[in-house]
PDB file of N, CA and C in Angstrom:
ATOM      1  N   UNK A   1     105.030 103.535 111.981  1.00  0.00           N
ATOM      2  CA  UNK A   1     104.298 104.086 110.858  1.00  0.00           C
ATOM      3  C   UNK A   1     105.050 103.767 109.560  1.00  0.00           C
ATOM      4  N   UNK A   2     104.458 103.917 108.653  1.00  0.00           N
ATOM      5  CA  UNK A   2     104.821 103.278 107.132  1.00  0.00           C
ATOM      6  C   UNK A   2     105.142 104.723 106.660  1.00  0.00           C
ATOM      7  N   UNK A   3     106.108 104.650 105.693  1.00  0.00           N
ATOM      8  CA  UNK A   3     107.042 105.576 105.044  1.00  0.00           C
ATOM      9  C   UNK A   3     106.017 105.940 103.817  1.00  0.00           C
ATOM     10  N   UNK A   4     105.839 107.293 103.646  1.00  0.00           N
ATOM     11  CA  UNK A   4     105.224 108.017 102.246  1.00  0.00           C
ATOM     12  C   UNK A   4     105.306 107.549 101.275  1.00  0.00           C
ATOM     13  N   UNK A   5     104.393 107.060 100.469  1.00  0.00           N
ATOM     14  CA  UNK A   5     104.596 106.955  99.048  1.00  0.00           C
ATOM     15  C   UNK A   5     105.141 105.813  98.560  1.00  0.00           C
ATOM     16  N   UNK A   6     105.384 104.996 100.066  1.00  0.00           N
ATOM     17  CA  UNK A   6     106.180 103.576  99.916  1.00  0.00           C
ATOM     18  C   UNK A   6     105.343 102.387  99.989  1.00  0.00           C
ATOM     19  N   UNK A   7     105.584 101.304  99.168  1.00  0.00           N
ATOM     20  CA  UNK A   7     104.189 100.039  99.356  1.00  0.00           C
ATOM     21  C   UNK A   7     104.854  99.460 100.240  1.00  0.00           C
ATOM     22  N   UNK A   8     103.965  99.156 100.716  1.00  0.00           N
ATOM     23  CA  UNK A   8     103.977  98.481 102.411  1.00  0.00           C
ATOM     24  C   UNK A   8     104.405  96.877 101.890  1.00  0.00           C
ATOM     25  N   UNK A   9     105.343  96.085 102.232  1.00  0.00           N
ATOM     26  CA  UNK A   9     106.035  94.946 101.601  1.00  0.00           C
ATOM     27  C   UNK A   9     104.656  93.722 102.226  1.00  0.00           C
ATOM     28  N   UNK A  10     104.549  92.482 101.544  1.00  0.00           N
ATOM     29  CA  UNK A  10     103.664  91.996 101.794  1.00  0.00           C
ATOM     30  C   UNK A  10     102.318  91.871 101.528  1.00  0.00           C
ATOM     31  N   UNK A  11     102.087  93.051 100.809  1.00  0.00           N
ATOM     32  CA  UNK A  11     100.655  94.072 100.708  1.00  0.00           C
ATOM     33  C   UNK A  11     100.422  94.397  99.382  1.00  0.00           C
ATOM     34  N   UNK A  12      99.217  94.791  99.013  1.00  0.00           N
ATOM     35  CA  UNK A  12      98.989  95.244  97.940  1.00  0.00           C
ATOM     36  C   UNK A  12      98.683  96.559  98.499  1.00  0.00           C
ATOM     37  N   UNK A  13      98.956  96.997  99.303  1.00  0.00           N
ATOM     38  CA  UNK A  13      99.132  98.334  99.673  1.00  0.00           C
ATOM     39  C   UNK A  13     100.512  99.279  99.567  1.00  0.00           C
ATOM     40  N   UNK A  14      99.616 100.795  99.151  1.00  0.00           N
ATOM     41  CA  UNK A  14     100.707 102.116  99.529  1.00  0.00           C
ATOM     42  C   UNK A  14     100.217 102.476 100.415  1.00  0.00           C
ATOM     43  N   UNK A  15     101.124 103.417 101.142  1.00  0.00           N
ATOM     44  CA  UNK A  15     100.543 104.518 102.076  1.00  0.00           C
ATOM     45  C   UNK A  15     101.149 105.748 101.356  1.00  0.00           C
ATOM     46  N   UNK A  16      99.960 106.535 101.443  1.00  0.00           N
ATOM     47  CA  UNK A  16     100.047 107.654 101.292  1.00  0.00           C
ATOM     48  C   UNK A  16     100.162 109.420 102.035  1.00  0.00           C
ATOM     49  N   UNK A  17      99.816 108.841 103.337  1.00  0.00           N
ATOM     50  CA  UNK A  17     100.380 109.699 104.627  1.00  0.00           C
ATOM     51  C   UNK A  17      99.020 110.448 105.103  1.00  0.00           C
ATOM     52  N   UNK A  18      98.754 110.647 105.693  1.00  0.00           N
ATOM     53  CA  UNK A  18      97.434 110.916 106.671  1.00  0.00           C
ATOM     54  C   UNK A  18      96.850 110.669 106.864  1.00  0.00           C
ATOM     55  N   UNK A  19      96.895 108.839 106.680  1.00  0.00           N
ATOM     56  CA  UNK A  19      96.098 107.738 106.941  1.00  0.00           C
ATOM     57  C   UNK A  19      95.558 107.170 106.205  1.00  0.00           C
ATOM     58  N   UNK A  20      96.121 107.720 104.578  1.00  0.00           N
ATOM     59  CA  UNK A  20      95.297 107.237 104.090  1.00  0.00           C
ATOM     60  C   UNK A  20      96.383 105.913 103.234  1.00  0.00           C
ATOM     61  N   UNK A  21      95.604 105.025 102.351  1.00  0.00           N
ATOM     62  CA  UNK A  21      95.934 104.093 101.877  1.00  0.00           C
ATOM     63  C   UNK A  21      95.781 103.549 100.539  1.00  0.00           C
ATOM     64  N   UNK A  22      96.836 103.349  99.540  1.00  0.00           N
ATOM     65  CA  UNK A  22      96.160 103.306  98.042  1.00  0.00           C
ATOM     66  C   UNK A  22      96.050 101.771  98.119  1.00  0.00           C
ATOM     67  N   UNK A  23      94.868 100.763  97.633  1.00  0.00           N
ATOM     68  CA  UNK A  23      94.913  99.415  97.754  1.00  0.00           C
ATOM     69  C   UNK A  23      94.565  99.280  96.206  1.00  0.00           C
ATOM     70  N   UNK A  24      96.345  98.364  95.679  1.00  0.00           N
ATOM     71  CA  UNK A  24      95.772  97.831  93.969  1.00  0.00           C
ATOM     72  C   UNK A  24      95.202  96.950  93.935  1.00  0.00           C
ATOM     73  N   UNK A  25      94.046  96.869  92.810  1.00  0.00           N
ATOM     74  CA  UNK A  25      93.275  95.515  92.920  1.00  0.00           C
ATOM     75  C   UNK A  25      94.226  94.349  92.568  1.00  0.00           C
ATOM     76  N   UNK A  26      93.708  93.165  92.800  1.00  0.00           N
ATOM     77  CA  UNK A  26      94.210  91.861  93.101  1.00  0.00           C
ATOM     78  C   UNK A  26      93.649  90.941  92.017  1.00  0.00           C
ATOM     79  N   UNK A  27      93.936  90.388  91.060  1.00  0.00           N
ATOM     80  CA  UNK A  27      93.467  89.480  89.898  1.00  0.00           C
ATOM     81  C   UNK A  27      92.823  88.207  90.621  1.00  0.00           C
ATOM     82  N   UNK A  28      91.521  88.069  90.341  1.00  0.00           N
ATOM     83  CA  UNK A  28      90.824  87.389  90.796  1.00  0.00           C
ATOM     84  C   UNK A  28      91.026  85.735  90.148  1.00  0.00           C
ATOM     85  N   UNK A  29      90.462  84.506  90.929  1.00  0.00           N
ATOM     86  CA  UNK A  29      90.610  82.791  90.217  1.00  0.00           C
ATOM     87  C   UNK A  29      89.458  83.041  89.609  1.00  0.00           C
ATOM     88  N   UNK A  30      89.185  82.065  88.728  1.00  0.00           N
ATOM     89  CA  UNK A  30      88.012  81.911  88.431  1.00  0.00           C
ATOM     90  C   UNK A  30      87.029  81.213  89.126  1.00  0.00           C
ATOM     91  N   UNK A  31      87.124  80.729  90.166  1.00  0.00           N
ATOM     92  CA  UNK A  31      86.702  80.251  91.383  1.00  0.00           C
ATOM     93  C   UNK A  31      86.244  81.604  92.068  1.00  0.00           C
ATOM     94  N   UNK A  32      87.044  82.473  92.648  1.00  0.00           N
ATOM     95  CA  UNK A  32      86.784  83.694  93.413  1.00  0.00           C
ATOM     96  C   UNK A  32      85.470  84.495  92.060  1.00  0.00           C
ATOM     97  N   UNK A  33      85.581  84.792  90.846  1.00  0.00           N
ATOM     98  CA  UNK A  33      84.703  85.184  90.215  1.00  0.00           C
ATOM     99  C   UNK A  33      83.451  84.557  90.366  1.00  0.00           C
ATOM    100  N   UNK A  34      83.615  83.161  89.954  1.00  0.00           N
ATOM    101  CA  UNK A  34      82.524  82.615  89.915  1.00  0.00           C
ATOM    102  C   UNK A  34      81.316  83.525  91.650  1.00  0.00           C
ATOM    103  N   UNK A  35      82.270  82.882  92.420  1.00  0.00           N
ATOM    104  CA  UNK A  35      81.123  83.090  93.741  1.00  0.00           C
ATOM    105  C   UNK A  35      81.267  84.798  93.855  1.00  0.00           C
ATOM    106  N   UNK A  36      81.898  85.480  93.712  1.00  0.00           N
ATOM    107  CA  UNK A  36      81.705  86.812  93.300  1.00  0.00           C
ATOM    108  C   UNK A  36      80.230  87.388  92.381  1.00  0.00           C
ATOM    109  N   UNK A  37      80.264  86.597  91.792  1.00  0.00           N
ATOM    110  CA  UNK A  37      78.668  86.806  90.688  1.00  0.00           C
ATOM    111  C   UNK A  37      77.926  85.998  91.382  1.00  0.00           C
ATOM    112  N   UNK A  38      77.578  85.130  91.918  1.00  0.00           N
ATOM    113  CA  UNK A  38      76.724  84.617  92.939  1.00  0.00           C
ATOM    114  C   UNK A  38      76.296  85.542  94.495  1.00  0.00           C
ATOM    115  N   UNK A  39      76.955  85.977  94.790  1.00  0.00           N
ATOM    116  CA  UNK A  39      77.216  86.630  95.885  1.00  0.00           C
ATOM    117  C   UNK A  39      76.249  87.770  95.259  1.00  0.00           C
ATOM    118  N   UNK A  40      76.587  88.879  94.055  1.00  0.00           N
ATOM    119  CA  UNK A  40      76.218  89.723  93.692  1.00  0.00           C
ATOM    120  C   UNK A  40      74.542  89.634  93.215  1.00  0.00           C
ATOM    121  N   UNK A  41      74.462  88.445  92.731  1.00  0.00           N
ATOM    122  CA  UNK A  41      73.389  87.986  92.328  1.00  0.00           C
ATOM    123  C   UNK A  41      72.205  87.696  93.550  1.00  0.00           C
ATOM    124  N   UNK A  42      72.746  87.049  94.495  1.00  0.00           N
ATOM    125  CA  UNK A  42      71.743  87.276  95.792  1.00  0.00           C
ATOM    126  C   UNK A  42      71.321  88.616  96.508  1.00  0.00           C
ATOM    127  N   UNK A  43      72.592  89.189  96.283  1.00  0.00           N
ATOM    128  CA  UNK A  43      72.439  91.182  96.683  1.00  0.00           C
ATOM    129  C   UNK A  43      71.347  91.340  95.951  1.00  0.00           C
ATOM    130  N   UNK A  44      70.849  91.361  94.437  1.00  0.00           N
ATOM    131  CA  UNK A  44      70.157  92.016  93.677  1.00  0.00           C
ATOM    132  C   UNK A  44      68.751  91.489  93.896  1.00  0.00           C
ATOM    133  N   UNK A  45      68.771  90.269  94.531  1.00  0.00           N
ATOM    134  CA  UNK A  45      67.802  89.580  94.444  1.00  0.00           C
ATOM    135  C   UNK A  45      67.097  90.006  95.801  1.00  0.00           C
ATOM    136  N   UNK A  46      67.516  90.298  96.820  1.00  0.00           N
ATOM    137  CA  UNK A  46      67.460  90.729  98.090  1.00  0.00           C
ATOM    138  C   UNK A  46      67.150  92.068  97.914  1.00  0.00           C
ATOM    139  N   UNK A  47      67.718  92.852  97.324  1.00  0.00           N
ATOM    140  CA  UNK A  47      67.062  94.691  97.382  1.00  0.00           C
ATOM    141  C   UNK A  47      65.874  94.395  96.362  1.00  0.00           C
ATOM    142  N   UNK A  48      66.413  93.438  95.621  1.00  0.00           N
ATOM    143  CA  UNK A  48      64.324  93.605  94.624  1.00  0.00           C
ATOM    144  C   UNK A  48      63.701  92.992  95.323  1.00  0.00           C
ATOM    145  N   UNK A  49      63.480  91.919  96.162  1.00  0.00           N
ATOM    146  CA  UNK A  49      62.772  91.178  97.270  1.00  0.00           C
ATOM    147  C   UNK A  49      62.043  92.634  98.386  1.00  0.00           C
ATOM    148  N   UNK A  50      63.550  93.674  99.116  1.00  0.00           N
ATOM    149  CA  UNK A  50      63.179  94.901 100.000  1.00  0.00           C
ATOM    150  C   UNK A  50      62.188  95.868  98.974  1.00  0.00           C
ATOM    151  N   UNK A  51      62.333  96.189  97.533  1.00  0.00           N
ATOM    152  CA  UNK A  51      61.800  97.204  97.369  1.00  0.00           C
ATOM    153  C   UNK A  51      60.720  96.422  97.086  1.00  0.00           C
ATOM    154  N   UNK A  52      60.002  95.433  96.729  1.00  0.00           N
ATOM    155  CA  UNK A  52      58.828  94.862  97.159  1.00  0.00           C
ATOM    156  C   UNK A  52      58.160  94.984  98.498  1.00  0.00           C
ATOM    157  N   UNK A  53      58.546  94.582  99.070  1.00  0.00           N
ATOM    158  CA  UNK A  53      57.992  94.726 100.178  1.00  0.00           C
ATOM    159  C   UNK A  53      57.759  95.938 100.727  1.00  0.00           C
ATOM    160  N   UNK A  54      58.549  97.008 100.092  1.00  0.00           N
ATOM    161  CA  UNK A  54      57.913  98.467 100.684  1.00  0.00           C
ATOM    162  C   UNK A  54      57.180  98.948 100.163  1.00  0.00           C
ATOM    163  N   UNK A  55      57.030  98.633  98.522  1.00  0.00           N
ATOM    164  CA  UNK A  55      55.950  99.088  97.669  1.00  0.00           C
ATOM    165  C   UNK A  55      54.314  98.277  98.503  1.00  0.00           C
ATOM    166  N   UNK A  56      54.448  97.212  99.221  1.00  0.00           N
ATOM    167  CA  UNK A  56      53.791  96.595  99.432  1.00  0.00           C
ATOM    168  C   UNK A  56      53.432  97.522 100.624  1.00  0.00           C
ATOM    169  N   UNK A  57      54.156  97.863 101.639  1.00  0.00           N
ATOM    170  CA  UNK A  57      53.679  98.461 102.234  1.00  0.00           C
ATOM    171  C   UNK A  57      53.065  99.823 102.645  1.00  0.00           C
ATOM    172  N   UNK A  58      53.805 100.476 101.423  1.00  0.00           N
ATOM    173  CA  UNK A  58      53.561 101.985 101.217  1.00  0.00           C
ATOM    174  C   UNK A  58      52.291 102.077 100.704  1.00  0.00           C
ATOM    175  N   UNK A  59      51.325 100.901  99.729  1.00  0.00           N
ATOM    176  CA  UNK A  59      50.438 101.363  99.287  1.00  0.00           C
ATOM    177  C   UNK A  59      49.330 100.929  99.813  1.00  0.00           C
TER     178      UNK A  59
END
């Protein structure tokens, strides 16, 4: 087990003790952004695609 309050070496992790875990964010490339907003952009496009289709079906 990992020591209280101590960052776990290797990691962008702490532990904080009862399982739990503090994770610091990580500075993204601009490569990783880029497909990050792509990625996000198909999500949005996909739940407005689902709530179509239920409006479609609800009525």
């Amino acid at each position: 087990m990992h020591e209280v309050n101590k960052r776990i070496e290797e990691t962008n992790a702490t532990y904080l003790g009862a399982g739990m875990y503090l994770f610091e964010p990580q500075p993204l490339t601009s490569e990783q952004k880029a497909a990050f907003k792509q990625e996000m952009a198909a999500l949005r496009r996909r739940i407005q695609e689902a709530k179509e289709r239920l409006k479609q079906e609800v009525c």
